[in-house]
PDB file of N, CA and C in Angstrom:
ATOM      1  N   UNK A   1       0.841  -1.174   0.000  1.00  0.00           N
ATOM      2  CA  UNK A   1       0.000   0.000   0.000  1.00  0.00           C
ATOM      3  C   UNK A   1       0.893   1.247   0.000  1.00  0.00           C
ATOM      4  N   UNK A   2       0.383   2.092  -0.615  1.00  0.00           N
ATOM      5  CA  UNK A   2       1.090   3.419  -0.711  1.00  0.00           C
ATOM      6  C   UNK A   2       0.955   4.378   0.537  1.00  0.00           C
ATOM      7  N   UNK A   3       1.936   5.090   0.650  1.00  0.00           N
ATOM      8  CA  UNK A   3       1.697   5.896   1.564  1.00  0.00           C
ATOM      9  C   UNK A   3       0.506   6.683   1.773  1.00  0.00           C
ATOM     10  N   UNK A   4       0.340   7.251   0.445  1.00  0.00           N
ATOM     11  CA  UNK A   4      -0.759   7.901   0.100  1.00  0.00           C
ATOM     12  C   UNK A   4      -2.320   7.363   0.438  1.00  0.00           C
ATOM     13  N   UNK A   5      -2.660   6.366   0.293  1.00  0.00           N
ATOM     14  CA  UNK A   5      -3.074   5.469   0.091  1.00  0.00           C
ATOM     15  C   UNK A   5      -3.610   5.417   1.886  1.00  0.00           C
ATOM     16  N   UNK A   6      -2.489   4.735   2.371  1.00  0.00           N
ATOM     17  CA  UNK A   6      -3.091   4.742   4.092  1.00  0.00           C
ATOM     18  C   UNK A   6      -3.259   5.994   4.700  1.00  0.00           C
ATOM     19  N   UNK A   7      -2.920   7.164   4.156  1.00  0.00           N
ATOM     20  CA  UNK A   7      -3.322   8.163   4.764  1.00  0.00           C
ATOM     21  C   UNK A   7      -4.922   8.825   4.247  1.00  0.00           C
ATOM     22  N   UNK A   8      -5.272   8.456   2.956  1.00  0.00           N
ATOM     23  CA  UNK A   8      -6.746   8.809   2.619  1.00  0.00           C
ATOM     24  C   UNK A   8      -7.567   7.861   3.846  1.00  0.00           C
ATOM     25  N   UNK A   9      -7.164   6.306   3.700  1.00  0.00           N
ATOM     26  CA  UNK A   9      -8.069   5.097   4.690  1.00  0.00           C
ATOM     27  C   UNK A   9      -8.305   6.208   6.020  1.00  0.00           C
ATOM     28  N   UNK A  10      -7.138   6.460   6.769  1.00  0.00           N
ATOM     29  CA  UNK A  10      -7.040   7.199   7.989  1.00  0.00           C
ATOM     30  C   UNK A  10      -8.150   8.180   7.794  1.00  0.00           C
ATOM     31  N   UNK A  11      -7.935   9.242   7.192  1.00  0.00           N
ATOM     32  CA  UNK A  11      -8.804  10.198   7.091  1.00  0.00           C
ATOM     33  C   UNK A  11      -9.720   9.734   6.924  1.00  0.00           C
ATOM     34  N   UNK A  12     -10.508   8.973   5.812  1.00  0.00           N
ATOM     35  CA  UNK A  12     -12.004   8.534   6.032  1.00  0.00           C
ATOM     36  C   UNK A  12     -12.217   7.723   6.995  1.00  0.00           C
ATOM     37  N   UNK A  13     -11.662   6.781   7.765  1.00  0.00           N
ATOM     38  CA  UNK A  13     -11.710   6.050   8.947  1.00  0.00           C
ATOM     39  C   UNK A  13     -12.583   7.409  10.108  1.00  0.00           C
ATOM     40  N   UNK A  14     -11.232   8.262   9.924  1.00  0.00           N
ATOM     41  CA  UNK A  14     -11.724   9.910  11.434  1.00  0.00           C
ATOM     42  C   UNK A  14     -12.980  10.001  10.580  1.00  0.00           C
ATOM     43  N   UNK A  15     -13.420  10.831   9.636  1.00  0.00           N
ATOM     44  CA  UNK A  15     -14.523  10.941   9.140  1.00  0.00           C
ATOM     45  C   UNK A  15     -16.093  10.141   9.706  1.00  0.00           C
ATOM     46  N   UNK A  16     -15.647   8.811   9.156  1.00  0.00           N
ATOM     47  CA  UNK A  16     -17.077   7.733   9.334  1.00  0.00           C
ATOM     48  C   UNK A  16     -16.923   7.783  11.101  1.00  0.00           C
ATOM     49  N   UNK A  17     -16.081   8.168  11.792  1.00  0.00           N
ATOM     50  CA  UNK A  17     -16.144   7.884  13.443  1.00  0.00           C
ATOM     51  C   UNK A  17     -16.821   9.147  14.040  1.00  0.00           C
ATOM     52  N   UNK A  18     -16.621  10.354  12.892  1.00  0.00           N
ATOM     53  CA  UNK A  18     -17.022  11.600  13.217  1.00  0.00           C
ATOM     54  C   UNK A  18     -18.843  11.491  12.895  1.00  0.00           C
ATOM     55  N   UNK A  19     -19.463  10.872  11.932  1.00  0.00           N
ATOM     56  CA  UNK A  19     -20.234  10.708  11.252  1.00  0.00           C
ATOM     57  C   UNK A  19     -21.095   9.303  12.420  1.00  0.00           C
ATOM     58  N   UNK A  20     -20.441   8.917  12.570  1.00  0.00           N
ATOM     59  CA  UNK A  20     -21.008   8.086  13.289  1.00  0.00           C
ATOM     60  C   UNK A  20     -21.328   8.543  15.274  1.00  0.00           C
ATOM     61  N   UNK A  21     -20.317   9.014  15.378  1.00  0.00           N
ATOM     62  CA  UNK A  21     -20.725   9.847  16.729  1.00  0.00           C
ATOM     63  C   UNK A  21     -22.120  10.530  16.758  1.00  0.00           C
ATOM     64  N   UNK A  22     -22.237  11.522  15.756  1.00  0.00           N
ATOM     65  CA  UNK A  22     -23.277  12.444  15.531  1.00  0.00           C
ATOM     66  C   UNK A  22     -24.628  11.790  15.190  1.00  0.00           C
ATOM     67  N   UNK A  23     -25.063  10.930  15.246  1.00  0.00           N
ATOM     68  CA  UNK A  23     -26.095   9.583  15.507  1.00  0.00           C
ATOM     69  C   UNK A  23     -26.389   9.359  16.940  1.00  0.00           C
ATOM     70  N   UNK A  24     -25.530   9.733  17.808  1.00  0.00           N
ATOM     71  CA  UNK A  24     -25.703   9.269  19.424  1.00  0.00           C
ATOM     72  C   UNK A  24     -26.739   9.697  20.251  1.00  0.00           C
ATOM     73  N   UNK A  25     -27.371   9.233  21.036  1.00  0.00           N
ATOM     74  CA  UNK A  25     -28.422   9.824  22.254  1.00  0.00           C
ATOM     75  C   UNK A  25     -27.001  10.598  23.079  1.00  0.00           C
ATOM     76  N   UNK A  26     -28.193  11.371  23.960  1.00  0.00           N
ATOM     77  CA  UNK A  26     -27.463  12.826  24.301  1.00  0.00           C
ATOM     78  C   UNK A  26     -27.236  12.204  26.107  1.00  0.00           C
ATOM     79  N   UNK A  27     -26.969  10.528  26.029  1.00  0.00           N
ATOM     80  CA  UNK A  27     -27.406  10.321  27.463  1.00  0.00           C
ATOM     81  C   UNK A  27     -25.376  10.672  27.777  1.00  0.00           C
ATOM     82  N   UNK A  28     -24.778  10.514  29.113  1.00  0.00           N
ATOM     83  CA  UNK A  28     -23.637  11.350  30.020  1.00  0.00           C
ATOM     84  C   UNK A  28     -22.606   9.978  29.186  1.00  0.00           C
ATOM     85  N   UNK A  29     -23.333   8.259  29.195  1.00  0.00           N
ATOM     86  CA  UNK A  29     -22.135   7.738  28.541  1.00  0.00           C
ATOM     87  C   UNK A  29     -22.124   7.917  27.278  1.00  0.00           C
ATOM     88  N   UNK A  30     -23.081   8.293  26.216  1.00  0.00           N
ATOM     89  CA  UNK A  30     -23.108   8.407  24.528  1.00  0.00           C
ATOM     90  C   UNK A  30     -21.816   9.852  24.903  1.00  0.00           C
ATOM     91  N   UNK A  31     -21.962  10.883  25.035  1.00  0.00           N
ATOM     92  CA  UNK A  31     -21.104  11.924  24.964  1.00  0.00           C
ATOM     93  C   UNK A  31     -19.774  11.363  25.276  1.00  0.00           C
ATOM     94  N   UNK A  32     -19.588  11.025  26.125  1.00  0.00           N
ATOM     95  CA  UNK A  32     -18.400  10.739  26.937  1.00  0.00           C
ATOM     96  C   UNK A  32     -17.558   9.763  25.918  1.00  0.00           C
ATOM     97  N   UNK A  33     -18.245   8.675  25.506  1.00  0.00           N
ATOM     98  CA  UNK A  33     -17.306   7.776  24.841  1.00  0.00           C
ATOM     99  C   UNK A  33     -17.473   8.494  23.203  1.00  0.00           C
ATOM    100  N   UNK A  34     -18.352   9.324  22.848  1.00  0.00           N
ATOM    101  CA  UNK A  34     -18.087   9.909  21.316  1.00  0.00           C
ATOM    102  C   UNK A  34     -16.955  10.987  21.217  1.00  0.00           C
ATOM    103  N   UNK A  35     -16.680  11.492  22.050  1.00  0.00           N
ATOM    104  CA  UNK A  35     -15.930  12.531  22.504  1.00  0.00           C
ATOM    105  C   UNK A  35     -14.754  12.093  22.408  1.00  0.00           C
ATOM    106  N   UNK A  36     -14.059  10.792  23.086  1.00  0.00           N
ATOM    107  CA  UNK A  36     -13.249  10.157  22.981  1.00  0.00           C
ATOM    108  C   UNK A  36     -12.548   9.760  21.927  1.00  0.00           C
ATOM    109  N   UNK A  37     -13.687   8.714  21.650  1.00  0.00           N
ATOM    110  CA  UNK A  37     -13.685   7.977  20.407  1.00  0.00           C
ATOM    111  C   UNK A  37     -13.142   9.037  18.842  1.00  0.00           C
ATOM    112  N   UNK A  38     -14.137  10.385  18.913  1.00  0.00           N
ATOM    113  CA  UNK A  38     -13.297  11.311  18.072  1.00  0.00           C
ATOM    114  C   UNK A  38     -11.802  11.688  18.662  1.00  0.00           C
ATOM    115  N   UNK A  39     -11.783  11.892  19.639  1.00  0.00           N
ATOM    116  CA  UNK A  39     -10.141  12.431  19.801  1.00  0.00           C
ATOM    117  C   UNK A  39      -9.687  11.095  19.284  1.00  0.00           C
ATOM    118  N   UNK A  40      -9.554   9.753  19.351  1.00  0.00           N
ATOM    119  CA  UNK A  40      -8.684   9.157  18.981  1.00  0.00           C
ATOM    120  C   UNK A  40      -8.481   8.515  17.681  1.00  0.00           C
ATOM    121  N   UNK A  41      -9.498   8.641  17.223  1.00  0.00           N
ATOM    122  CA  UNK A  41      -9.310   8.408  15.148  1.00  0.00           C
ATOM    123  C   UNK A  41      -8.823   9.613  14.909  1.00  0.00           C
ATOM    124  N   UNK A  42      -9.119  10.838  15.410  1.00  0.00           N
ATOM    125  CA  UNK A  42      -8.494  11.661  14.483  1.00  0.00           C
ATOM    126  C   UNK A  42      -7.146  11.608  15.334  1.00  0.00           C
ATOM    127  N   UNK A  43      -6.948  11.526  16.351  1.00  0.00           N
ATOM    128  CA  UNK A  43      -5.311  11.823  16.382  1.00  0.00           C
ATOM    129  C   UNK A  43      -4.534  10.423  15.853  1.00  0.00           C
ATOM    130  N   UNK A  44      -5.748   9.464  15.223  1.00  0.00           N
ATOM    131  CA  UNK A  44      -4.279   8.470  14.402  1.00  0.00           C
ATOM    132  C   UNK A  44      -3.671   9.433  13.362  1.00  0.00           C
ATOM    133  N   UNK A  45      -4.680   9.726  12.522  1.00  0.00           N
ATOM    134  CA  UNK A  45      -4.456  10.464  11.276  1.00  0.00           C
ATOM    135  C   UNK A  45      -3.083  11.235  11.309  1.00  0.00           C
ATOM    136  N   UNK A  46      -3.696  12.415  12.038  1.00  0.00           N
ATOM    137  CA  UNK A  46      -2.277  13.570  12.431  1.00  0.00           C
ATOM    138  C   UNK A  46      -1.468  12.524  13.149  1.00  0.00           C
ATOM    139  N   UNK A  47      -0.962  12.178  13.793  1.00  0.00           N
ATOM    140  CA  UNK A  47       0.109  11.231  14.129  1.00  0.00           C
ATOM    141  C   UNK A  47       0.810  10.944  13.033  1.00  0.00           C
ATOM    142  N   UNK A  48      -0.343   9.963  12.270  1.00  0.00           N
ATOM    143  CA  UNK A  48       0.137   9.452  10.971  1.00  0.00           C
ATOM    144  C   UNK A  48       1.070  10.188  10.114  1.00  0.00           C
ATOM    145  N   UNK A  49       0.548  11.927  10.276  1.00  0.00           N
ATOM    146  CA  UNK A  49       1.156  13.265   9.281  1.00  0.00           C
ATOM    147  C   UNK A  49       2.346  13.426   9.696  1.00  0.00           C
ATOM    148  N   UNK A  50       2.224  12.779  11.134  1.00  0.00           N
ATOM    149  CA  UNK A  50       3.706  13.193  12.072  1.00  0.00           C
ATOM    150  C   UNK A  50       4.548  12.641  11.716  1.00  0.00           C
ATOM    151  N   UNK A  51       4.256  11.523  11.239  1.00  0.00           N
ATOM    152  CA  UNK A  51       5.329  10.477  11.772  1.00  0.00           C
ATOM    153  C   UNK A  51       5.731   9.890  10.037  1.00  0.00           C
ATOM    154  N   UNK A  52       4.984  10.821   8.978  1.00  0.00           N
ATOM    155  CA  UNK A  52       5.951  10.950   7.548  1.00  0.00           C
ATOM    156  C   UNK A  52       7.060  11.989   7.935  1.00  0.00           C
ATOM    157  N   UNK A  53       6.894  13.016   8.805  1.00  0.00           N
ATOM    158  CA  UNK A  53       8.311  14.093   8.696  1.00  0.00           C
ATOM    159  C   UNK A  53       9.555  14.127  10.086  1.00  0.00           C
ATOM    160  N   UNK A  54       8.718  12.509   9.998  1.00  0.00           N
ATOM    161  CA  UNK A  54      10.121  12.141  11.145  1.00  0.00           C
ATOM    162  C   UNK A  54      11.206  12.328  10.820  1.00  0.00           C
ATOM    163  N   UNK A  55      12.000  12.732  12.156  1.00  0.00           N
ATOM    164  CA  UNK A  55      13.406  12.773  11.536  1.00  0.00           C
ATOM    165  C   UNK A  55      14.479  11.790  11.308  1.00  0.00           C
ATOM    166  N   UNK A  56      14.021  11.033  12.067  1.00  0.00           N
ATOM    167  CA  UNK A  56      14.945   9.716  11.669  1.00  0.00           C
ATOM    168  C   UNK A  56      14.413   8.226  11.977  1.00  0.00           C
ATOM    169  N   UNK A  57      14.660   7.214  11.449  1.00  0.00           N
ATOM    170  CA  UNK A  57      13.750   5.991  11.508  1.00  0.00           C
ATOM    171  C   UNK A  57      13.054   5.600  12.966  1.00  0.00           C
ATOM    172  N   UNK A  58      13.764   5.915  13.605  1.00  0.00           N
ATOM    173  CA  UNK A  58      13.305   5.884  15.496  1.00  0.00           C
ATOM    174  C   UNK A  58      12.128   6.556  15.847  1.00  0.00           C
ATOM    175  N   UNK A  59      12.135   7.445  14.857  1.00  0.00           N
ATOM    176  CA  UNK A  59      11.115   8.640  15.131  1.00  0.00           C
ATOM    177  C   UNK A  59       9.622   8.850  14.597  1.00  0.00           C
ATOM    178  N   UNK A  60      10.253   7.932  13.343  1.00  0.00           N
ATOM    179  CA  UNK A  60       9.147   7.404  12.324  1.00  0.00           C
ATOM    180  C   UNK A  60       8.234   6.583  13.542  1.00  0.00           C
ATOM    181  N   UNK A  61       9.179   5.564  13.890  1.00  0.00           N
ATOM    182  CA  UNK A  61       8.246   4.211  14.372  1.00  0.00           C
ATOM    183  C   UNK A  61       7.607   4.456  15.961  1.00  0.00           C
ATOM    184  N   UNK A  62       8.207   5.305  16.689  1.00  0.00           N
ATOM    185  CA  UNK A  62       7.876   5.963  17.685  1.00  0.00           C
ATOM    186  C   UNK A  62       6.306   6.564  17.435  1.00  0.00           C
ATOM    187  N   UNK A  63       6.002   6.976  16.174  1.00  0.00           N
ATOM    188  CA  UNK A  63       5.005   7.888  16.132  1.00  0.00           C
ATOM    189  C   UNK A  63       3.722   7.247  15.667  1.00  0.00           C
ATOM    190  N   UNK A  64       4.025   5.987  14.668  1.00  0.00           N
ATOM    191  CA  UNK A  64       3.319   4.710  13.990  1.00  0.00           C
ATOM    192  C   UNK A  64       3.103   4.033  15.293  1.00  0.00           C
ATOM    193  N   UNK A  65       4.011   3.756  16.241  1.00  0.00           N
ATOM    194  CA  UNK A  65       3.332   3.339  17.330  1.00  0.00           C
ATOM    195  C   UNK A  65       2.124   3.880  18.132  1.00  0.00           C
ATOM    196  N   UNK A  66       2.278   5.257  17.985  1.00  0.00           N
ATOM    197  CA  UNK A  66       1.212   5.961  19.119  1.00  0.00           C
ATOM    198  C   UNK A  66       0.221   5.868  17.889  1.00  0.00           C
ATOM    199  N   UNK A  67       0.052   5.693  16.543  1.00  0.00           N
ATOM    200  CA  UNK A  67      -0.628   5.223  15.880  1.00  0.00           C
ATOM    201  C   UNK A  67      -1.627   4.227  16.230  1.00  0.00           C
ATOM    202  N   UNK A  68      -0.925   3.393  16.134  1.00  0.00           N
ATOM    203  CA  UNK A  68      -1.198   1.770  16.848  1.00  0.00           C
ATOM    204  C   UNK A  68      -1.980   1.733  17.695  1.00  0.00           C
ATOM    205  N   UNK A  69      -1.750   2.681  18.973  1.00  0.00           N
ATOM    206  CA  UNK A  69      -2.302   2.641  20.615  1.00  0.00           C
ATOM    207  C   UNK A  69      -3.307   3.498  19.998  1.00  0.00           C
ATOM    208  N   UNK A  70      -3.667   4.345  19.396  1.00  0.00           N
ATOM    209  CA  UNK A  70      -4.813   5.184  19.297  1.00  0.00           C
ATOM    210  C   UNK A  70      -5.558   4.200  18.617  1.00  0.00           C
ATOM    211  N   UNK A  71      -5.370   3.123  17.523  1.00  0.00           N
ATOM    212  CA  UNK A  71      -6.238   2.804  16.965  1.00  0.00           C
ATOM    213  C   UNK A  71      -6.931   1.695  17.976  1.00  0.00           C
ATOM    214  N   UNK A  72      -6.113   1.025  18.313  1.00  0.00           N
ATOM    215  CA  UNK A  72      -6.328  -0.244  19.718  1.00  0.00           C
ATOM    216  C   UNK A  72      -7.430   0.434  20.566  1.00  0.00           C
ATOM    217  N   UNK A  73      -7.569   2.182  20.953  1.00  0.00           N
ATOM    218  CA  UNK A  73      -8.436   2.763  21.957  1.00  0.00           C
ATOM    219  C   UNK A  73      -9.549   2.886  20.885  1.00  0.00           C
ATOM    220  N   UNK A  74      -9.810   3.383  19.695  1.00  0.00           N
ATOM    221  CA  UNK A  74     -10.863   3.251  19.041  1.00  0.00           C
ATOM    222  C   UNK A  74     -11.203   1.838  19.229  1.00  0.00           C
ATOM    223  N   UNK A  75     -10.954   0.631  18.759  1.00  0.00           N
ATOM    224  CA  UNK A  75     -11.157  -0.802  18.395  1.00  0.00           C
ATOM    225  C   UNK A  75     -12.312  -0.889  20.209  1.00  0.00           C
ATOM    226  N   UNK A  76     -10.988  -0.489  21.162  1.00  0.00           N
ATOM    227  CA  UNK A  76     -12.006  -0.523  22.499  1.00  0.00           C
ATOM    228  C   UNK A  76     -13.432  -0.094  22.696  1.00  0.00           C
ATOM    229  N   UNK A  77     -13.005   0.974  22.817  1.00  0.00           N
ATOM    230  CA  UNK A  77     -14.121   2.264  22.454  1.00  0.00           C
ATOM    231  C   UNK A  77     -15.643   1.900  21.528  1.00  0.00           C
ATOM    232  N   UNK A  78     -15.695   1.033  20.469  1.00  0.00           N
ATOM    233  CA  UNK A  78     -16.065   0.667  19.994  1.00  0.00           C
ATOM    234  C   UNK A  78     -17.121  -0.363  20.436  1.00  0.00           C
ATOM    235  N   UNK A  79     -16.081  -1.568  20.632  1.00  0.00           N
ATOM    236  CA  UNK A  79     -16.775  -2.657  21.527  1.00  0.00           C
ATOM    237  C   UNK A  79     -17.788  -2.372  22.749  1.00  0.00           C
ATOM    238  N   UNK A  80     -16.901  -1.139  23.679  1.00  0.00           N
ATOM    239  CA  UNK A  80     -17.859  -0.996  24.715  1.00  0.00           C
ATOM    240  C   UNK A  80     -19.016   0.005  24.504  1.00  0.00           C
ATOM    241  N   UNK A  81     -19.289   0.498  23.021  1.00  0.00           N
ATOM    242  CA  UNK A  81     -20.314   0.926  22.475  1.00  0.00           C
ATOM    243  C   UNK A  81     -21.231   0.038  22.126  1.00  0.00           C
ATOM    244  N   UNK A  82     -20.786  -1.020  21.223  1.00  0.00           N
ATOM    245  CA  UNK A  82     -21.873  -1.806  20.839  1.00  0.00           C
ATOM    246  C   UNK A  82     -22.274  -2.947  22.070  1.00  0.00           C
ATOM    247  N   UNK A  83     -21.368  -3.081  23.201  1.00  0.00           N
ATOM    248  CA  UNK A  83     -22.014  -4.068  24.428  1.00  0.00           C
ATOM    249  C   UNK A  83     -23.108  -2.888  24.682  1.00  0.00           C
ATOM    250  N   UNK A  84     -22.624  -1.798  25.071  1.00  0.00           N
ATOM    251  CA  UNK A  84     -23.475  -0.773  26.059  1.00  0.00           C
ATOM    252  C   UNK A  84     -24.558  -0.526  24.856  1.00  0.00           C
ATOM    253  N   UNK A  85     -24.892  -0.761  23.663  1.00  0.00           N
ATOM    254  CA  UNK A  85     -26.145  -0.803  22.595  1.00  0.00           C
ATOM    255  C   UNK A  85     -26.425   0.890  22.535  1.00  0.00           C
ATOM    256  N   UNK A  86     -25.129   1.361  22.578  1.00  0.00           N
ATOM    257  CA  UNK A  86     -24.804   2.636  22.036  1.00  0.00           C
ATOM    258  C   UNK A  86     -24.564   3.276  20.815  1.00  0.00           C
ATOM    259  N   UNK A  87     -24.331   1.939  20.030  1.00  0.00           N
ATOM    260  CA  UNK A  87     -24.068   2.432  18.456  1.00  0.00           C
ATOM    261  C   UNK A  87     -25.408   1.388  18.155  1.00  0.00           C
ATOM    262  N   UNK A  88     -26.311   2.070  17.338  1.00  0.00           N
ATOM    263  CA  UNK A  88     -27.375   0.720  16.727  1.00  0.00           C
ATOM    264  C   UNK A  88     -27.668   0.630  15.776  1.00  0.00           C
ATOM    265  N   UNK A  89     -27.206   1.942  14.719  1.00  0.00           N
ATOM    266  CA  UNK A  89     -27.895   2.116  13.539  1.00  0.00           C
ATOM    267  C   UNK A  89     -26.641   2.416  12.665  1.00  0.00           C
ATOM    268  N   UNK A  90     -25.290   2.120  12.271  1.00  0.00           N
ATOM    269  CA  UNK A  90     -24.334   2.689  12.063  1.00  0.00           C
ATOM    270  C   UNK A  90     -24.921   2.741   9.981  1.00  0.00           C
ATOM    271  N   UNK A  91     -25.484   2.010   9.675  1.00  0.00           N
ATOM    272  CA  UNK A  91     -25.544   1.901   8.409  1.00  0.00           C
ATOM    273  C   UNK A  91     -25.939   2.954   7.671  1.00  0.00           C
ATOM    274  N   UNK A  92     -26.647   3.993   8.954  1.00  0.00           N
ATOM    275  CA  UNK A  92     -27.493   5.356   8.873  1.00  0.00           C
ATOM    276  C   UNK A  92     -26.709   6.591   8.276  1.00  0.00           C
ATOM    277  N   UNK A  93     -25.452   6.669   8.733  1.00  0.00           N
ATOM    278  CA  UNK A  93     -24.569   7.366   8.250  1.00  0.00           C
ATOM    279  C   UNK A  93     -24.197   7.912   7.014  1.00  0.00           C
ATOM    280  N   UNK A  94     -24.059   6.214   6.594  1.00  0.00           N
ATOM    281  CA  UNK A  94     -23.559   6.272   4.908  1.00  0.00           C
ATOM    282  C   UNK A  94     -24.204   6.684   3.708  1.00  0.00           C
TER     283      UNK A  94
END
């Protein structure tokens, strides 16, 4: 895959999470975990931006890592949406 390439996925990934938040009931856990859930798709992305103008290979992978951990907290984030029957209609979005 091209560089290019995983950085469009990223961006529409933040997008559909942004898109999908804005579907939520207004109850204290829907906010709380959409809120989240946006800070951490979008900070894969920018990470992602970061970590092309690394300065040196250490720096690269340092930053692809916090990549990694942000996406692992979405993947979470997620799950304990659809146990808690917080996300129900995601198809609504698209």
């Amino acid at each position: 895959m091209k560089p290019n390439q995983l950085e469009n996925r990223l961006i529409q990934f933040a997008i559909d999470v942004i898109m999908v938040c804005r579907i939520k009931d207004n109850s204290f856990a829907s906010v709380h975990l959409a809120k989240q859930h946006i800070r951490s798709a979008t900070s894969v992305v920018l990470n992602y931006g970061e970590a092309q103008g690394g300065k040196s290979a250490r720096d690269f992978l340092h930053k692809m890592k916090i990549c990694l951990k942000e996406l692992r907290e979405c993947l979470i984030n997620m799950k304990i949406q659809k146990g808690a029957k917080l996300i129900t209609d995601i198809g609504a979005f698209r």
